[in-house]
C-alpha atoms as a PDB file:
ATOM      1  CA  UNK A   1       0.000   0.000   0.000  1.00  0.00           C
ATOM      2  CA  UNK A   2       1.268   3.846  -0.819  1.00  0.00           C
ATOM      3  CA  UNK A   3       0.631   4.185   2.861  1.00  0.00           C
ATOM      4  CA  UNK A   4       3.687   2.182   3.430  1.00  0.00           C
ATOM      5  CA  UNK A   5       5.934   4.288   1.454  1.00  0.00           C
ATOM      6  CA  UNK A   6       8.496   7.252   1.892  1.00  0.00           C
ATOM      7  CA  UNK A   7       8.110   8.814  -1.514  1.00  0.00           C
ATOM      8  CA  UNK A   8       9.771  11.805  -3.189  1.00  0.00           C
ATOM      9  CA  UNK A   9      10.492  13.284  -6.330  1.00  0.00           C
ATOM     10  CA  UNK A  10      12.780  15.786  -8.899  1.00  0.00           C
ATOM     11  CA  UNK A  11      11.707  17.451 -11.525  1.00  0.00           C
ATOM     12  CA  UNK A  12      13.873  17.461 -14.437  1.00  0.00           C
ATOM     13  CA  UNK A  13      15.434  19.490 -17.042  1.00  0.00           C
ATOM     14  CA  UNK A  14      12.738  20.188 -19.810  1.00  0.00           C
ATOM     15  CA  UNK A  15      14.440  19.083 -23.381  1.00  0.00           C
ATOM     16  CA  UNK A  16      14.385  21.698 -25.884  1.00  0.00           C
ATOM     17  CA  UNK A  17      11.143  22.068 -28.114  1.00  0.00           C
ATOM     18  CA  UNK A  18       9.464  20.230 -25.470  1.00  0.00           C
ATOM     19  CA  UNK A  19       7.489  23.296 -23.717  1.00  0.00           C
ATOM     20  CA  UNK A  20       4.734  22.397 -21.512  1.00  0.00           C
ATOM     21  CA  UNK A  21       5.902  19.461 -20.553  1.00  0.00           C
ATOM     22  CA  UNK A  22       7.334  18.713 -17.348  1.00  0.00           C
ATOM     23  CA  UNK A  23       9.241  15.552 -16.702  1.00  0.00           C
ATOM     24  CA  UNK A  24       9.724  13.816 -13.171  1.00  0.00           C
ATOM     25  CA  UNK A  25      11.812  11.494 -11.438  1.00  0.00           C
ATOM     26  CA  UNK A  26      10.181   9.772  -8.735  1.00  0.00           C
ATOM     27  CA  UNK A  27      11.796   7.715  -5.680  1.00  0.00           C
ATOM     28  CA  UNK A  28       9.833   5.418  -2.913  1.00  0.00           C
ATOM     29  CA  UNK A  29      11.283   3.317  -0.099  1.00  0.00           C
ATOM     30  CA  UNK A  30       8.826   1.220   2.185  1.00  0.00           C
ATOM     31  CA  UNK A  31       8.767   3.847   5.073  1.00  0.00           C
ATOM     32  CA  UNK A  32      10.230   1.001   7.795  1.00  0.00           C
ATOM     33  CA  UNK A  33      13.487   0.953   5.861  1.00  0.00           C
ATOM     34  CA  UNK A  34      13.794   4.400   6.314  1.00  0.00           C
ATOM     35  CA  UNK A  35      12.766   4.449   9.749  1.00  0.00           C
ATOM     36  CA  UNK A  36      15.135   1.827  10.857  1.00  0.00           C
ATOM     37  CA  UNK A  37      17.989   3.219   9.632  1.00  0.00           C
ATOM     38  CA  UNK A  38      17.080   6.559  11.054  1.00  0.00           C
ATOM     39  CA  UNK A  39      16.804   4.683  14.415  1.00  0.00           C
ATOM     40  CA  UNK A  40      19.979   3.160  14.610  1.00  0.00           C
ATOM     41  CA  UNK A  41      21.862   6.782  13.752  1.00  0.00           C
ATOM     42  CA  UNK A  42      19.669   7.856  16.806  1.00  0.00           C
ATOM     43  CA  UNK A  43      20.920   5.175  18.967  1.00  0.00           C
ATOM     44  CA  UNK A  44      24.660   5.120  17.837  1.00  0.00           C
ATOM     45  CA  UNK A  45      24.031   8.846  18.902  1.00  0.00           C
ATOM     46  CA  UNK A  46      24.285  11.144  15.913  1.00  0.00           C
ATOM     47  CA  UNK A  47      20.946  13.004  14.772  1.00  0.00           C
ATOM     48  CA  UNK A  48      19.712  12.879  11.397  1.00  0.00           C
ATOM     49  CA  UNK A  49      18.463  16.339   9.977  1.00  0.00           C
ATOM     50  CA  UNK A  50      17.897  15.077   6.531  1.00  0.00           C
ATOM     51  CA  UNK A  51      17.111  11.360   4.758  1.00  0.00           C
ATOM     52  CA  UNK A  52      17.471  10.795   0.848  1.00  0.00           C
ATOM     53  CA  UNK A  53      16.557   7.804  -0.543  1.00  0.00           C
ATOM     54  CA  UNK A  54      18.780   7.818  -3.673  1.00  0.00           C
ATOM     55  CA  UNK A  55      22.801   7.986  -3.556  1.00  0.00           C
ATOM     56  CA  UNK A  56      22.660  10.634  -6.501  1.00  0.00           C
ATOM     57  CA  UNK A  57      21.444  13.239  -4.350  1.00  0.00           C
ATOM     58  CA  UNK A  58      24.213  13.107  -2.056  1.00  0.00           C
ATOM     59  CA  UNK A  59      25.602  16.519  -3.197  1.00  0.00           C
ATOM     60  CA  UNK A  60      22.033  17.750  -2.577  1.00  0.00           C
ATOM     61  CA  UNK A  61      21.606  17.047   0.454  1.00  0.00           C
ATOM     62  CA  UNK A  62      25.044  18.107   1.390  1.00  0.00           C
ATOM     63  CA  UNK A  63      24.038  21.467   0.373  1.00  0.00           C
ATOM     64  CA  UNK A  64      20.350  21.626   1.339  1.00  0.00           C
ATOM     65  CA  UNK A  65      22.299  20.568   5.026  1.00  0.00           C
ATOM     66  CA  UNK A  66      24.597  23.605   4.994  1.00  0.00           C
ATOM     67  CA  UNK A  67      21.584  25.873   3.612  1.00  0.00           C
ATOM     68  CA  UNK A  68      19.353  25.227   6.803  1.00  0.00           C
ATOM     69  CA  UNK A  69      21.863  24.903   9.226  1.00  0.00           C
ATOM     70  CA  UNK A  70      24.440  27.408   8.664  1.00  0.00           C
ATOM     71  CA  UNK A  71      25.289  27.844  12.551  1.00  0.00           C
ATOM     72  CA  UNK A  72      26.722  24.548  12.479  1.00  0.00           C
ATOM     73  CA  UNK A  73      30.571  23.964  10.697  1.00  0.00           C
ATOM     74  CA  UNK A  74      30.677  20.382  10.271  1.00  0.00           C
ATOM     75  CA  UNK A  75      28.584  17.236   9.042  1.00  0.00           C
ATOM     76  CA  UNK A  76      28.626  14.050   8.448  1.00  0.00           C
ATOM     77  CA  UNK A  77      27.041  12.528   5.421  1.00  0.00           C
ATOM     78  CA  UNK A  78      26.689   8.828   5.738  1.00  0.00           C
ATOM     79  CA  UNK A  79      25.366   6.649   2.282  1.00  0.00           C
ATOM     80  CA  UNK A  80      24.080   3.971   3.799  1.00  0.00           C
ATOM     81  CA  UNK A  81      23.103   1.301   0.964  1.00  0.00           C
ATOM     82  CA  UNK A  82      21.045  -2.058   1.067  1.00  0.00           C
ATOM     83  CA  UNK A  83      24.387  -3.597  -0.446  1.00  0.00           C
ATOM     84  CA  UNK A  84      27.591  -1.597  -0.115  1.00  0.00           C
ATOM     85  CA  UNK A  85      27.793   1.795   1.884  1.00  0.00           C
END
């Protein structure tokens, strides 16, 4: 069920000659996935501002993290994959 589901999305570049029409790219994890992993950052003791469901938007989040939280002067951006991290 959708219910179950952490979804986002990104709107892409529109091609040339292609005017109104707007092209997406759209992401889903089952929500427990995401909710596990956020829990065992919790418990190891580190908060997580920010979750991404696809490695490609690493560098965004990077930035979106330094964007909202400019007080702070250092991160840590963990990629945490289903088969290599």
């Amino acid at each position: 069920p959708v219910e179950e589901l952490s979804l986002d999305f990104v709107r892409l570049r529109a091609e040339e000659g292609m005017r109104g029409t707007d092209s997406y790219q759209v992401f889903a994890t089952r929500k427990d996935v995401v909710e596990s992993r956020v829990e065992a950052l919790q418990q190891s003791g580190l908060k997580p501002v920010l979750v991404d469901v696809h490695s490609q938007s690493l560098g965004h989040i990077w930035k979106l993290a330094a964007e909202r939280f400019p007080e702070k002067n250092k991160y840590c951006l963990l990629d945490i994959g289903s088969l290599a991290s």
